[in-house]
PDB file of N, CA and C in Angstrom:
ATOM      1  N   UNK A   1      85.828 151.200 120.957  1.00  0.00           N
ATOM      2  CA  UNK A   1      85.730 151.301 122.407  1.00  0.00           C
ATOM      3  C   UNK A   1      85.505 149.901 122.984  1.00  0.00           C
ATOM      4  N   UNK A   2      86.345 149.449 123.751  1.00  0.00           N
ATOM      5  CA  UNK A   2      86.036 148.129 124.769  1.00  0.00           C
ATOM      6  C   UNK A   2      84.748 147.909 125.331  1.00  0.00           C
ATOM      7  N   UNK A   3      84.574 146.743 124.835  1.00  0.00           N
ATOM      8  CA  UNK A   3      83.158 146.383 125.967  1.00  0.00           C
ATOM      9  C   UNK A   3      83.172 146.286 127.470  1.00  0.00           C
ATOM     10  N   UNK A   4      82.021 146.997 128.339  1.00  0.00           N
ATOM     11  CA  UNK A   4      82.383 146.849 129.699  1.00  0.00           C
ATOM     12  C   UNK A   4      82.341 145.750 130.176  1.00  0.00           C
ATOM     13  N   UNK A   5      82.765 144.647 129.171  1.00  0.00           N
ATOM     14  CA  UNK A   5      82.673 143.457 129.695  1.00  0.00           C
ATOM     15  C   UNK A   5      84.063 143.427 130.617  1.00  0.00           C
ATOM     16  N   UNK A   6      84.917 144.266 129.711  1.00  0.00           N
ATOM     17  CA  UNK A   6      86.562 143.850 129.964  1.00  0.00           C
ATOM     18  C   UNK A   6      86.993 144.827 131.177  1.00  0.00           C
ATOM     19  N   UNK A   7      86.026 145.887 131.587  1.00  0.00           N
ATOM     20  CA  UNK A   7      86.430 146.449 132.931  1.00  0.00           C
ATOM     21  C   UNK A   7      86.038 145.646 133.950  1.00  0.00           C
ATOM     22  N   UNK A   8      85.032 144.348 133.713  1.00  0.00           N
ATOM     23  CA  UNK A   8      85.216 143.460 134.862  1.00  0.00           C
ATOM     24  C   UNK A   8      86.507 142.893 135.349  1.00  0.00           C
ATOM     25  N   UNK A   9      87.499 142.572 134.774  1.00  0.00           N
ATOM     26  CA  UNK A   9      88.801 142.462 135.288  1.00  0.00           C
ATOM     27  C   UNK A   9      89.685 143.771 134.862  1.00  0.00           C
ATOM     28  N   UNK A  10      90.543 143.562 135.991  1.00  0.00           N
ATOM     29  CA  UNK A  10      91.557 145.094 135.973  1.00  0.00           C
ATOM     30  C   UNK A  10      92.704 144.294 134.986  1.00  0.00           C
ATOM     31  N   UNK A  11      93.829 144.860 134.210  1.00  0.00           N
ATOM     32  CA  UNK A  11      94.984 144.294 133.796  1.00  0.00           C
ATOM     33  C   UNK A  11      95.874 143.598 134.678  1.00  0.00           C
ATOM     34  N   UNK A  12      95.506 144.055 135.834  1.00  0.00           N
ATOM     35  CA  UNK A  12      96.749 143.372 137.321  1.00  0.00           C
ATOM     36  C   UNK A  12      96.078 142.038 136.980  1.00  0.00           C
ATOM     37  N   UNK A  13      95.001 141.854 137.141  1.00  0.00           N
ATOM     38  CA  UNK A  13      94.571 140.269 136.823  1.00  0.00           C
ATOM     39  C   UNK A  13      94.507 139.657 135.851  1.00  0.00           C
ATOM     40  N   UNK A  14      94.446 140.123 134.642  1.00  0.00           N
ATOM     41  CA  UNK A  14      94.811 139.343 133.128  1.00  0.00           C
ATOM     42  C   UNK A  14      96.186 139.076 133.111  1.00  0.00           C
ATOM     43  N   UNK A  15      97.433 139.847 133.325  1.00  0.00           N
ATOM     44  CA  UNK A  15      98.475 139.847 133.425  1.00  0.00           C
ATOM     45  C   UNK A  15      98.795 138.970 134.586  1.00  0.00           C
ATOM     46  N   UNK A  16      97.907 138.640 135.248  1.00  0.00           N
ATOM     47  CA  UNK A  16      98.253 137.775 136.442  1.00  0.00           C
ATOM     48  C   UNK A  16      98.107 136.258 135.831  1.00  0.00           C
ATOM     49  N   UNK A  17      96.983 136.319 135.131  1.00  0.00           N
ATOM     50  CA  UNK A  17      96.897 134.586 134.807  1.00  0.00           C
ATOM     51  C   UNK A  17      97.430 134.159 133.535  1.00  0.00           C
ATOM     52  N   UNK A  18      97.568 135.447 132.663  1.00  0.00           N
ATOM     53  CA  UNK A  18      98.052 134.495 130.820  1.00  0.00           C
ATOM     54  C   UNK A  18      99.182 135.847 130.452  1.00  0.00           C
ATOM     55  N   UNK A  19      99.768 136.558 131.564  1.00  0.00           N
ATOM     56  CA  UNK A  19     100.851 137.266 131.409  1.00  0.00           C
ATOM     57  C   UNK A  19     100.679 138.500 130.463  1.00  0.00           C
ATOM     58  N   UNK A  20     101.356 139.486 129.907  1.00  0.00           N
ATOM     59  CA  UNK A  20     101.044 140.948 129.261  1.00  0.00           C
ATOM     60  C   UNK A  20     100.293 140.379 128.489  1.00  0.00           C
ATOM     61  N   UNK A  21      99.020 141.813 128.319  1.00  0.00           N
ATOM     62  CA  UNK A  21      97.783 141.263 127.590  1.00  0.00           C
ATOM     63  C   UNK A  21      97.060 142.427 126.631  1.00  0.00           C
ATOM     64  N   UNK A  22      96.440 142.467 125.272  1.00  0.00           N
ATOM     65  CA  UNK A  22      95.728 143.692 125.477  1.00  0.00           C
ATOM     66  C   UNK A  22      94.415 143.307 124.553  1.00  0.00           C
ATOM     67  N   UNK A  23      93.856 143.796 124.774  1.00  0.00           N
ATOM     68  CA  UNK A  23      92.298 143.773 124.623  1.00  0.00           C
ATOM     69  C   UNK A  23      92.102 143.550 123.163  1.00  0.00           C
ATOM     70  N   UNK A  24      91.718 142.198 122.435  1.00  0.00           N
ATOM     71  CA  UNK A  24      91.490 142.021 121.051  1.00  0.00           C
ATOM     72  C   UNK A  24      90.363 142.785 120.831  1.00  0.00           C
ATOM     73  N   UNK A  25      90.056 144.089 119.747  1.00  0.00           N
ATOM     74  CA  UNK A  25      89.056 145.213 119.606  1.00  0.00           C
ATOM     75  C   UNK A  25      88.257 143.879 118.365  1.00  0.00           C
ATOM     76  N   UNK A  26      88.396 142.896 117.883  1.00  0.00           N
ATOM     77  CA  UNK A  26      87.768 142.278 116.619  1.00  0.00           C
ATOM     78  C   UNK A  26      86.727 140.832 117.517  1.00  0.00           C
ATOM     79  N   UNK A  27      87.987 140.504 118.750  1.00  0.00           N
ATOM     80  CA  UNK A  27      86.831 139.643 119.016  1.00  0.00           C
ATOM     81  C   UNK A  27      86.256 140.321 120.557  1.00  0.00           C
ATOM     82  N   UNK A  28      86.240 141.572 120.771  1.00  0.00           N
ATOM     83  CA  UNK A  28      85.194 141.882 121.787  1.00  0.00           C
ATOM     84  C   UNK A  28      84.099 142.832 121.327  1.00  0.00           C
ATOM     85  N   UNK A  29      83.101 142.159 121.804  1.00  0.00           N
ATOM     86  CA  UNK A  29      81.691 143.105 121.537  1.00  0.00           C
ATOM     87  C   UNK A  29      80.737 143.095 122.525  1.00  0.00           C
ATOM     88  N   UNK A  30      79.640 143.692 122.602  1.00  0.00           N
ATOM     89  CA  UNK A  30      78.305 143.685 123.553  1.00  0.00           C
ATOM     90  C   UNK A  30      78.751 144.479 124.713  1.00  0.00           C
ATOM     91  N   UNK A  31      78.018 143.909 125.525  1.00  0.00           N
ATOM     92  CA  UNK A  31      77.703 145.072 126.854  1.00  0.00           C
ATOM     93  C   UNK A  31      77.409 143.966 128.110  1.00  0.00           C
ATOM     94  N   UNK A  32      77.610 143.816 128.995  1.00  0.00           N
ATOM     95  CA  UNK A  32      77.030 142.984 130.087  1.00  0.00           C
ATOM     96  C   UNK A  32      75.719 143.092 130.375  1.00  0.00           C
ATOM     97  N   UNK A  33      74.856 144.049 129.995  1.00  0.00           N
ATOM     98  CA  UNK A  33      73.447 144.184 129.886  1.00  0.00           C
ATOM     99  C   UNK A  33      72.689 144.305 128.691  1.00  0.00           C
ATOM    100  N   UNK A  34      73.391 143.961 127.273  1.00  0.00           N
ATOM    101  CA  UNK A  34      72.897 143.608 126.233  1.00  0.00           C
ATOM    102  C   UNK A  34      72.076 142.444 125.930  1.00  0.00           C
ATOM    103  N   UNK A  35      71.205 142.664 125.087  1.00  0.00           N
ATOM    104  CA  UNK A  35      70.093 141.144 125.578  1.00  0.00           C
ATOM    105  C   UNK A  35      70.877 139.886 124.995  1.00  0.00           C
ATOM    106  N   UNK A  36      71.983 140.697 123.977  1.00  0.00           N
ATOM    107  CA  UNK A  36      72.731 139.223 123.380  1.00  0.00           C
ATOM    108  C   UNK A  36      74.229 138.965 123.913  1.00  0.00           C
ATOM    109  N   UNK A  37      73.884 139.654 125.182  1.00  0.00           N
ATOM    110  CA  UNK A  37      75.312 139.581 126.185  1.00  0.00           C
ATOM    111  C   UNK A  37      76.505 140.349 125.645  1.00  0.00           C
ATOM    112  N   UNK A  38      77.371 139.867 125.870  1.00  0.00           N
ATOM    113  CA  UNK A  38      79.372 140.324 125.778  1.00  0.00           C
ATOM    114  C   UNK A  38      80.015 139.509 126.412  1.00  0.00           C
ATOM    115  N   UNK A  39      81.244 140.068 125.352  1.00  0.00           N
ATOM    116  CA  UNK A  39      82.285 139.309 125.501  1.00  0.00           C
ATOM    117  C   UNK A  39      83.623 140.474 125.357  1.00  0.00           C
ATOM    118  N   UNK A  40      84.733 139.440 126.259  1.00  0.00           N
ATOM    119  CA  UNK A  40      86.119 140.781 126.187  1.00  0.00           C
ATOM    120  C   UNK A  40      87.223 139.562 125.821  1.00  0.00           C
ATOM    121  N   UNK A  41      88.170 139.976 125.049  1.00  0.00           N
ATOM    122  CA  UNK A  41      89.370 138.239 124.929  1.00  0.00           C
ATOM    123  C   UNK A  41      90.431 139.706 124.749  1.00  0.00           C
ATOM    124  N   UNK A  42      91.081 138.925 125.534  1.00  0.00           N
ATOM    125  CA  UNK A  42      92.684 139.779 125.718  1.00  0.00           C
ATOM    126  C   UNK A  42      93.410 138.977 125.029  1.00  0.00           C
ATOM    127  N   UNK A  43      94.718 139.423 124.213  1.00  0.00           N
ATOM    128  CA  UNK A  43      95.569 138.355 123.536  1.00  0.00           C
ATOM    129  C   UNK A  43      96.741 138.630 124.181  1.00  0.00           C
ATOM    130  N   UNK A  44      97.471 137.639 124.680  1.00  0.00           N
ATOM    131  CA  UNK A  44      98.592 137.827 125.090  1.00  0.00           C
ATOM    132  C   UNK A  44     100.038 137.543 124.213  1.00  0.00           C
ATOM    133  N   UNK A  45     101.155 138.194 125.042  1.00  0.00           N
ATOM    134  CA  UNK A  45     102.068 138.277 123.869  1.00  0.00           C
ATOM    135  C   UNK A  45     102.553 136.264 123.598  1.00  0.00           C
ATOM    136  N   UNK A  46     102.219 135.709 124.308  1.00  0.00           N
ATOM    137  CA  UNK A  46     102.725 134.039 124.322  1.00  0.00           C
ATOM    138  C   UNK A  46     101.368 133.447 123.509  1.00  0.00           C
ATOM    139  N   UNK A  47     100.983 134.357 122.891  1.00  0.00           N
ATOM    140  CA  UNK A  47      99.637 133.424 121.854  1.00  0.00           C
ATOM    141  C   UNK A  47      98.209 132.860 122.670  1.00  0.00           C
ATOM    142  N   UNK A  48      98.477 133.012 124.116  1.00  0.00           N
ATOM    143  CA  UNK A  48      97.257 132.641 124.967  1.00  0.00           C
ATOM    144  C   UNK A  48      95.793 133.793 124.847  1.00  0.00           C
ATOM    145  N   UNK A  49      95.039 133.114 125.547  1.00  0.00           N
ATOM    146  CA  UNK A  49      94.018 134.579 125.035  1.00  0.00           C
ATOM    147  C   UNK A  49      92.771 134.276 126.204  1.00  0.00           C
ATOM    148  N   UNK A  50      92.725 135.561 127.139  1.00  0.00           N
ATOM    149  CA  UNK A  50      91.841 135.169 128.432  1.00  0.00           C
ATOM    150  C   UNK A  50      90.265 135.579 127.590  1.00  0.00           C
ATOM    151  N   UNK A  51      89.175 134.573 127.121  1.00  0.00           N
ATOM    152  CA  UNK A  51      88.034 135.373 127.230  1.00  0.00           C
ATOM    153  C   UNK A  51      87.230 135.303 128.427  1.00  0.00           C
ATOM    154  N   UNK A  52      86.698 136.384 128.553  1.00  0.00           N
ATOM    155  CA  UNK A  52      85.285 136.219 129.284  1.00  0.00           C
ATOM    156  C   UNK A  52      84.485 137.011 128.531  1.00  0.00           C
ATOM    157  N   UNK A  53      83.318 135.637 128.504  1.00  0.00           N
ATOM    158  CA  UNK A  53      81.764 135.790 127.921  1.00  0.00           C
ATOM    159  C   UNK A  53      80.501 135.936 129.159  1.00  0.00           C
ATOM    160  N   UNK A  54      80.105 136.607 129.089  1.00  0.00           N
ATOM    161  CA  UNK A  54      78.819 137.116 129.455  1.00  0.00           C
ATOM    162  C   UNK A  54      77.360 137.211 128.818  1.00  0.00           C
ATOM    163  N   UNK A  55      76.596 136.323 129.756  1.00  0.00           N
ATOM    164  CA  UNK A  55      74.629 136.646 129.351  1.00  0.00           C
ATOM    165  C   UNK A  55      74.119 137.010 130.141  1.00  0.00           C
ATOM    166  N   UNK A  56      72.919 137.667 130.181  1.00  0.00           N
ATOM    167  CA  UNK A  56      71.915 137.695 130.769  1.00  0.00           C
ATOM    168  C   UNK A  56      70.685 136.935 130.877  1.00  0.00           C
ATOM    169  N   UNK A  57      70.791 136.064 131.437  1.00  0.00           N
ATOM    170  CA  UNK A  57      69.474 134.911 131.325  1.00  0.00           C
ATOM    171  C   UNK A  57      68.341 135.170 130.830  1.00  0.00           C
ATOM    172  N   UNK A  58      67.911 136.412 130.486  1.00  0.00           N
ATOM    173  CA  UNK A  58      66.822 136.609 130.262  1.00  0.00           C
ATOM    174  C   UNK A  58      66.852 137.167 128.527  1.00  0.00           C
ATOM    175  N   UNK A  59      68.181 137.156 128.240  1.00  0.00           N
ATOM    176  CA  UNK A  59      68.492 137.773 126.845  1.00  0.00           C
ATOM    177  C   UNK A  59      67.857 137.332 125.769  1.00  0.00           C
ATOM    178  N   UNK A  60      68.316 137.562 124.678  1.00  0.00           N
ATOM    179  CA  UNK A  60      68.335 136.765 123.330  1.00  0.00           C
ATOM    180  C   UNK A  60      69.006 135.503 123.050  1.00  0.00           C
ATOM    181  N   UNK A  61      69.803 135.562 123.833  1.00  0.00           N
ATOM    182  CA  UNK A  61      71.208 135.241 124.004  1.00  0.00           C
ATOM    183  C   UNK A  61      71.156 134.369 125.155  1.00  0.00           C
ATOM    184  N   UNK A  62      70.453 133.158 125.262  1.00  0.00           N
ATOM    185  CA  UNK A  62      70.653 132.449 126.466  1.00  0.00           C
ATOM    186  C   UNK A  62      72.052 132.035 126.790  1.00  0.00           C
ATOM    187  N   UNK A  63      72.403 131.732 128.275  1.00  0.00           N
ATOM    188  CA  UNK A  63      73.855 130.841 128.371  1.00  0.00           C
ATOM    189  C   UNK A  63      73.380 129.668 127.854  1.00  0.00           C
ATOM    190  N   UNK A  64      74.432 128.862 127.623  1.00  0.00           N
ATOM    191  CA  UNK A  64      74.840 127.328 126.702  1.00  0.00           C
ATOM    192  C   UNK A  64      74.002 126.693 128.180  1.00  0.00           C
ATOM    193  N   UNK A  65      73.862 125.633 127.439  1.00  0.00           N
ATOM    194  CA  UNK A  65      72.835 124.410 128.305  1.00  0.00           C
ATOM    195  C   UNK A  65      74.354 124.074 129.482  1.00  0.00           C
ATOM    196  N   UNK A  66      75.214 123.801 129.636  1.00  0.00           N
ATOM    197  CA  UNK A  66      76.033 123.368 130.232  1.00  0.00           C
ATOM    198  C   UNK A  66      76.493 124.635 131.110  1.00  0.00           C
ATOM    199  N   UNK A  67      76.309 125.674 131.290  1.00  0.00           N
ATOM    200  CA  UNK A  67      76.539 126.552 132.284  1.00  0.00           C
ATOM    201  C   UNK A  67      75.471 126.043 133.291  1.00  0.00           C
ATOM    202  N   UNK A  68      75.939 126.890 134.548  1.00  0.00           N
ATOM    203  CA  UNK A  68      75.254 127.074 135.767  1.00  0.00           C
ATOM    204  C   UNK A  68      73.874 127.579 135.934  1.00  0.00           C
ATOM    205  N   UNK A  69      72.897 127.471 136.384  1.00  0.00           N
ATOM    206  CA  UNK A  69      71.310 127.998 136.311  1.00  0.00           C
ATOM    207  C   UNK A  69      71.722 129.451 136.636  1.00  0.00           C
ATOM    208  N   UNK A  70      71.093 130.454 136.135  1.00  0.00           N
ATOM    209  CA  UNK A  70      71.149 131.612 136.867  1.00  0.00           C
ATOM    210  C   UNK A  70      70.351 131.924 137.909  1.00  0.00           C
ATOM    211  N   UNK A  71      71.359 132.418 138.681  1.00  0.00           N
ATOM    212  CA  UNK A  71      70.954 132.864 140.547  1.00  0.00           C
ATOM    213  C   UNK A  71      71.610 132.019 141.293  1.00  0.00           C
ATOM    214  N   UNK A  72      71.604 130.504 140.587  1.00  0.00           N
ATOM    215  CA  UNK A  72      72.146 129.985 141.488  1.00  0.00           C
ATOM    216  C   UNK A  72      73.818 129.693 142.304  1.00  0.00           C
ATOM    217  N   UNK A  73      74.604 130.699 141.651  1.00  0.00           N
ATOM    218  CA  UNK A  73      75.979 130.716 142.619  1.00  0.00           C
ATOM    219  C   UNK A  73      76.977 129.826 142.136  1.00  0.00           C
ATOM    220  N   UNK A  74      76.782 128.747 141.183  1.00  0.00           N
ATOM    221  CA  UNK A  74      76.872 127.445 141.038  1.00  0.00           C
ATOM    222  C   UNK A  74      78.546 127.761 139.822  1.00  0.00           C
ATOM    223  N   UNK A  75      79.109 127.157 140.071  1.00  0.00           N
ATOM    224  CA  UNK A  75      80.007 127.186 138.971  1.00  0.00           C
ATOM    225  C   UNK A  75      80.635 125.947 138.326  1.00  0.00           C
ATOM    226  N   UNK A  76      80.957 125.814 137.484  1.00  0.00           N
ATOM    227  CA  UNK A  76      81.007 124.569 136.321  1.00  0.00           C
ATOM    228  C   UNK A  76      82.310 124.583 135.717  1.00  0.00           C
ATOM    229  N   UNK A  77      83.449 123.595 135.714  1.00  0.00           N
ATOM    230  CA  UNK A  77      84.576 124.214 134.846  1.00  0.00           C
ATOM    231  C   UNK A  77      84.867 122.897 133.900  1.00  0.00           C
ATOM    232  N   UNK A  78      85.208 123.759 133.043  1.00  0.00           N
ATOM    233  CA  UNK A  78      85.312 122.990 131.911  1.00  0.00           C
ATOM    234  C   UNK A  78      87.121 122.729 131.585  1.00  0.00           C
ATOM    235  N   UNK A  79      87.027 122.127 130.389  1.00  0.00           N
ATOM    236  CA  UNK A  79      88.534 121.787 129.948  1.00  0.00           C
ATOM    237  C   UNK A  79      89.483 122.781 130.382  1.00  0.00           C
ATOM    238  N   UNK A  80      88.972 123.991 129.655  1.00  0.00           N
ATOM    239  CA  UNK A  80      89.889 125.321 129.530  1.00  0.00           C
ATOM    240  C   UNK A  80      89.230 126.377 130.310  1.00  0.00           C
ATOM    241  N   UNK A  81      88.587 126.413 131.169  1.00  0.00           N
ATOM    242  CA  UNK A  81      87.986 127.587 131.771  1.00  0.00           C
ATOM    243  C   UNK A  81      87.184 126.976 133.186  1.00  0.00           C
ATOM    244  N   UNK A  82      85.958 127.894 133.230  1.00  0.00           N
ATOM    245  CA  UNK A  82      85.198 127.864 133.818  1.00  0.00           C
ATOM    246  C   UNK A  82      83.653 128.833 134.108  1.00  0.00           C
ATOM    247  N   UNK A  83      82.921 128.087 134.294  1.00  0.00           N
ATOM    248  CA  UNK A  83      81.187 128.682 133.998  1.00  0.00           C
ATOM    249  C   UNK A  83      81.180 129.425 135.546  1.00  0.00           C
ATOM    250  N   UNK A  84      80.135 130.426 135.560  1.00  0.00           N
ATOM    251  CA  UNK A  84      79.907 130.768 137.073  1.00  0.00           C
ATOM    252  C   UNK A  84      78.533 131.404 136.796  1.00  0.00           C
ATOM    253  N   UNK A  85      77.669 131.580 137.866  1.00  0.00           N
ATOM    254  CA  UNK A  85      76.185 131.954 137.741  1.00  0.00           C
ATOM    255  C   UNK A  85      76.689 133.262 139.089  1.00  0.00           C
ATOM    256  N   UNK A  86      75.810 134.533 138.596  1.00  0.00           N
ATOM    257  CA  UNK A  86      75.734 135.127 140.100  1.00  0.00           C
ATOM    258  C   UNK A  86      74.169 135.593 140.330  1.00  0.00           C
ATOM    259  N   UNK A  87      73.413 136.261 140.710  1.00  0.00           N
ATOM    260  CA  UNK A  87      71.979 136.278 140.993  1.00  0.00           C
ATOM    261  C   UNK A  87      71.200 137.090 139.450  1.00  0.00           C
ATOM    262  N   UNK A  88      72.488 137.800 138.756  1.00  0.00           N
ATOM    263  CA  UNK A  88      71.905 138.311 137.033  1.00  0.00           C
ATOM    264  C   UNK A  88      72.502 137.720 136.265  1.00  0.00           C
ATOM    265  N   UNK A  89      73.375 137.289 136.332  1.00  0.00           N
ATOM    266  CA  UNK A  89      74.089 136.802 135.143  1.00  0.00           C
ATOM    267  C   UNK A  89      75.131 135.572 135.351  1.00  0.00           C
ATOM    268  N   UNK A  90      75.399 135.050 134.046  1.00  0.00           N
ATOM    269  CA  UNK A  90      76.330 134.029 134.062  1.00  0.00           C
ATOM    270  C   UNK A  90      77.388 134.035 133.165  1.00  0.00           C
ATOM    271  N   UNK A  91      78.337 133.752 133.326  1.00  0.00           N
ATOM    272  CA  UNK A  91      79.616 133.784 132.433  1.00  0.00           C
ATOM    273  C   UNK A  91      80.815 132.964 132.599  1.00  0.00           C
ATOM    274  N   UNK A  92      81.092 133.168 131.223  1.00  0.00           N
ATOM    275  CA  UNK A  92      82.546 132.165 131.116  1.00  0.00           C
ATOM    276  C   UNK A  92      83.770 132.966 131.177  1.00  0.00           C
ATOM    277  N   UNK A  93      85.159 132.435 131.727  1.00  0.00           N
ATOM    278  CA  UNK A  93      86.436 132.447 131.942  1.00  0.00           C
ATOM    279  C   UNK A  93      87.149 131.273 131.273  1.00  0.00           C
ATOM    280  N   UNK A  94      87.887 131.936 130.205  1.00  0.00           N
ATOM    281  CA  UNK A  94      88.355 130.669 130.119  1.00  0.00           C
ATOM    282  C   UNK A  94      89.559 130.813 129.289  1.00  0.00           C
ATOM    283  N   UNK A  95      90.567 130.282 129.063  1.00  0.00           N
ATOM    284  CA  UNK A  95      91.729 130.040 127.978  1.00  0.00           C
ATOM    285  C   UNK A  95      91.585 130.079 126.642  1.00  0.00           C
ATOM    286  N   UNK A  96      91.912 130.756 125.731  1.00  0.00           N
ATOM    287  CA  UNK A  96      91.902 130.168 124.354  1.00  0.00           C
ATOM    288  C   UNK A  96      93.358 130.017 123.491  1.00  0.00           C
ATOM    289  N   UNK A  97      93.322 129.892 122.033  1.00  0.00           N
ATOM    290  CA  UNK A  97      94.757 129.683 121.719  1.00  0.00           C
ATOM    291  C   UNK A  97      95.873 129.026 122.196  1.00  0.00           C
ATOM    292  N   UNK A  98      96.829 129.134 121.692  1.00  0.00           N
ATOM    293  CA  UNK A  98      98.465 128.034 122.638  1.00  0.00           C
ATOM    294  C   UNK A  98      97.819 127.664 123.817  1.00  0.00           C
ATOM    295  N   UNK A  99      97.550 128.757 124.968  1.00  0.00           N
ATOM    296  CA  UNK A  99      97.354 127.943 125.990  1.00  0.00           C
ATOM    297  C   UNK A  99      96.330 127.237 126.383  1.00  0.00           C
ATOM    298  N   UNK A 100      95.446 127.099 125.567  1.00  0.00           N
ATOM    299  CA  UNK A 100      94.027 126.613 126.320  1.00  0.00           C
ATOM    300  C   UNK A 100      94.185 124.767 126.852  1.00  0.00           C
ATOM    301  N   UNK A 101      95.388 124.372 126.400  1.00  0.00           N
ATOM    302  CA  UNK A 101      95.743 123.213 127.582  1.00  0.00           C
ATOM    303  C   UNK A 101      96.724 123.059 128.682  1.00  0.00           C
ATOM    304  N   UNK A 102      97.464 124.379 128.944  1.00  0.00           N
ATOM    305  CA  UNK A 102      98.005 124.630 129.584  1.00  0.00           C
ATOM    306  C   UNK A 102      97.419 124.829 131.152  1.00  0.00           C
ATOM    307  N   UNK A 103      97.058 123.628 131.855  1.00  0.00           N
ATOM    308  CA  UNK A 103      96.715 123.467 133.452  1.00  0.00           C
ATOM    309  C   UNK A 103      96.881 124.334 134.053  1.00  0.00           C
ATOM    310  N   UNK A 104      98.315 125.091 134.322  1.00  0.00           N
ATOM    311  CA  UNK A 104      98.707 125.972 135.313  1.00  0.00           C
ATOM    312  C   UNK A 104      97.456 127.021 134.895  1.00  0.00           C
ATOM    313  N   UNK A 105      97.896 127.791 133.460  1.00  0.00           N
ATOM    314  CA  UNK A 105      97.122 129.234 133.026  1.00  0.00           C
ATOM    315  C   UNK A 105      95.243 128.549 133.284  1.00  0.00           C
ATOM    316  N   UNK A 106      95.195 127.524 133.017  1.00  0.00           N
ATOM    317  CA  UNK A 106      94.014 127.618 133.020  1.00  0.00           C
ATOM    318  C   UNK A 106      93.023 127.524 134.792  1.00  0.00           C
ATOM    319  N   UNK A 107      93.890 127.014 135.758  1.00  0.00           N
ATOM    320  CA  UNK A 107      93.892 127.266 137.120  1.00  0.00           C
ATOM    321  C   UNK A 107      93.807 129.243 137.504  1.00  0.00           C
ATOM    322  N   UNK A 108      94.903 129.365 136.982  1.00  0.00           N
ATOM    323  CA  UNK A 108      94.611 130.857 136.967  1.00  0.00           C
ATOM    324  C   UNK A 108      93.228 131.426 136.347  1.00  0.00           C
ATOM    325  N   UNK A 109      93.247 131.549 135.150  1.00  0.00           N
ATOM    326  CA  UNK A 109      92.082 131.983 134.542  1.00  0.00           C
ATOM    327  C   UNK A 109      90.555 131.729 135.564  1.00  0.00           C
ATOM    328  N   UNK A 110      90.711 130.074 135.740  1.00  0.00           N
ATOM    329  CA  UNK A 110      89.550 129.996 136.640  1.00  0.00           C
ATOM    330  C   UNK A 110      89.946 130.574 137.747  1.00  0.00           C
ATOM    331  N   UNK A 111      90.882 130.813 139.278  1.00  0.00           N
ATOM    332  CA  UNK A 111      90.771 131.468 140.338  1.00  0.00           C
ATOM    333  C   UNK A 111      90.250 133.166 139.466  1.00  0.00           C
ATOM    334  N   UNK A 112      89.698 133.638 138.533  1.00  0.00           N
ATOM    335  CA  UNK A 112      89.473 134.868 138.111  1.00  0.00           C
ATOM    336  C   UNK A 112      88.099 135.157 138.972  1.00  0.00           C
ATOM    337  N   UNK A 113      86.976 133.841 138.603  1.00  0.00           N
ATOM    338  CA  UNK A 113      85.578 133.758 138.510  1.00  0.00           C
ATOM    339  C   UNK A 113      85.238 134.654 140.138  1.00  0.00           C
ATOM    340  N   UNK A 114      85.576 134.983 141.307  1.00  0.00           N
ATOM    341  CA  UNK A 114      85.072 135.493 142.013  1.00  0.00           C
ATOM    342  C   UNK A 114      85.451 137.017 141.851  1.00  0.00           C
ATOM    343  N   UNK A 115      86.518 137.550 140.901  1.00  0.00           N
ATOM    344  CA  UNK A 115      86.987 138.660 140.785  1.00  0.00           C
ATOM    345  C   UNK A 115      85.574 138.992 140.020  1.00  0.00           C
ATOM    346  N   UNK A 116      85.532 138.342 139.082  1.00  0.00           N
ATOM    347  CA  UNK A 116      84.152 138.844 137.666  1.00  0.00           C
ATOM    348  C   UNK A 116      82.748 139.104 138.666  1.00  0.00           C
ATOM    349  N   UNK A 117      82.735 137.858 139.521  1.00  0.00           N
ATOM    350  CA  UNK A 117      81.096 137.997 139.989  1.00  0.00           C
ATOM    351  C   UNK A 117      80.973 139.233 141.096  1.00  0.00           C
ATOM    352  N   UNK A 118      81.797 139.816 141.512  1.00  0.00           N
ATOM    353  CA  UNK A 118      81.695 140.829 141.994  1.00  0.00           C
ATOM    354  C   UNK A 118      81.387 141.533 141.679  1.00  0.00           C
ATOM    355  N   UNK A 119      81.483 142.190 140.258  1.00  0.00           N
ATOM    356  CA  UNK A 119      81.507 143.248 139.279  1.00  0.00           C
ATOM    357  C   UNK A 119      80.316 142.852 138.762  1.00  0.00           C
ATOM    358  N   UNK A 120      79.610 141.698 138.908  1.00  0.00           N
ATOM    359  CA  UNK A 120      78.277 141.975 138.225  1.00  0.00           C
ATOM    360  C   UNK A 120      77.119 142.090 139.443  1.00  0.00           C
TER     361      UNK A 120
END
C-alpha cells in the first residue's frame, strides 16, 4: 500500500513535471505523521524519478540541517529539488536518476512545493 505521502500530489502533477509516472512500492515508506517521517518516489518511464520526503520536526527523524526551520514558510532549493517548511512539517521535492540535472524537470518538480504544503 502507498504511503500517504504520495496522495500529497495527484498524478496530473507528477505527470506534469517528470512525465508518466508510477509509484516505486521499494523506495516508498512511512506516513507523513510517522515520527521517522515518509517518503513517495514515482519512477518515470524516461528513468527520472520525482521524490518527495517528508518529517515531522519533532520526529525521530529530524529534517537535514540544510532544510528550512519548521513553521517557518521558508523554502531552500537545492541542485535537484527543493526544501519547504509549512507550520508541521518540512519536506523535500526533488529529481532523482537521468534527470536530476535536467533544469527544465527540475523547475517543475520545484513549482510542486505549494501543491505539497497545502496537503499538509
Amino acid at each position: 500500500m502507498p504511503s500517504d505521502v504520495c496522495a500529497l500530489l495527484r498524478e496530473e502533477n507528477v505527470t506534469a513535471a517528470i512525465g508518466p509516472a508510477e509509484v516505486d512500492p521499494v523506495a516508498t515508506f512511512g506516513a507523513v505523521d510517522d515520527s521517522t517521517g515518509g517518503q513517495c518516489v514515482w519512477a518515470g518511464a524516461s528513468g527520472s524519478q520525482l521524490e518527495l520526503a517528508v518529517w515531522s520536526p519533532d520526529g525521530a527523524n529530524p529534517p537535514p540541517p540544510e532544510a528550512p526551520a519548521p513553521g517557518s514558510g521558508a523554502v531552500v532549493d537545492v541542485e535537484n529539488g527543493r526544501y519547504a517548511a509549512t507550520a508541521t512539517h518540512v519536506f523535500l521535492l526533488r529529481v532523482i536518476g537521468v534527470g536530476a540535472g535536467d533544469q527544465v524537470l527540475v523547475e517543475r518538480v520545484r513549482a510542486l512545493a505549494p501543491v505539497v504544503a497545502s496537503g499538509l
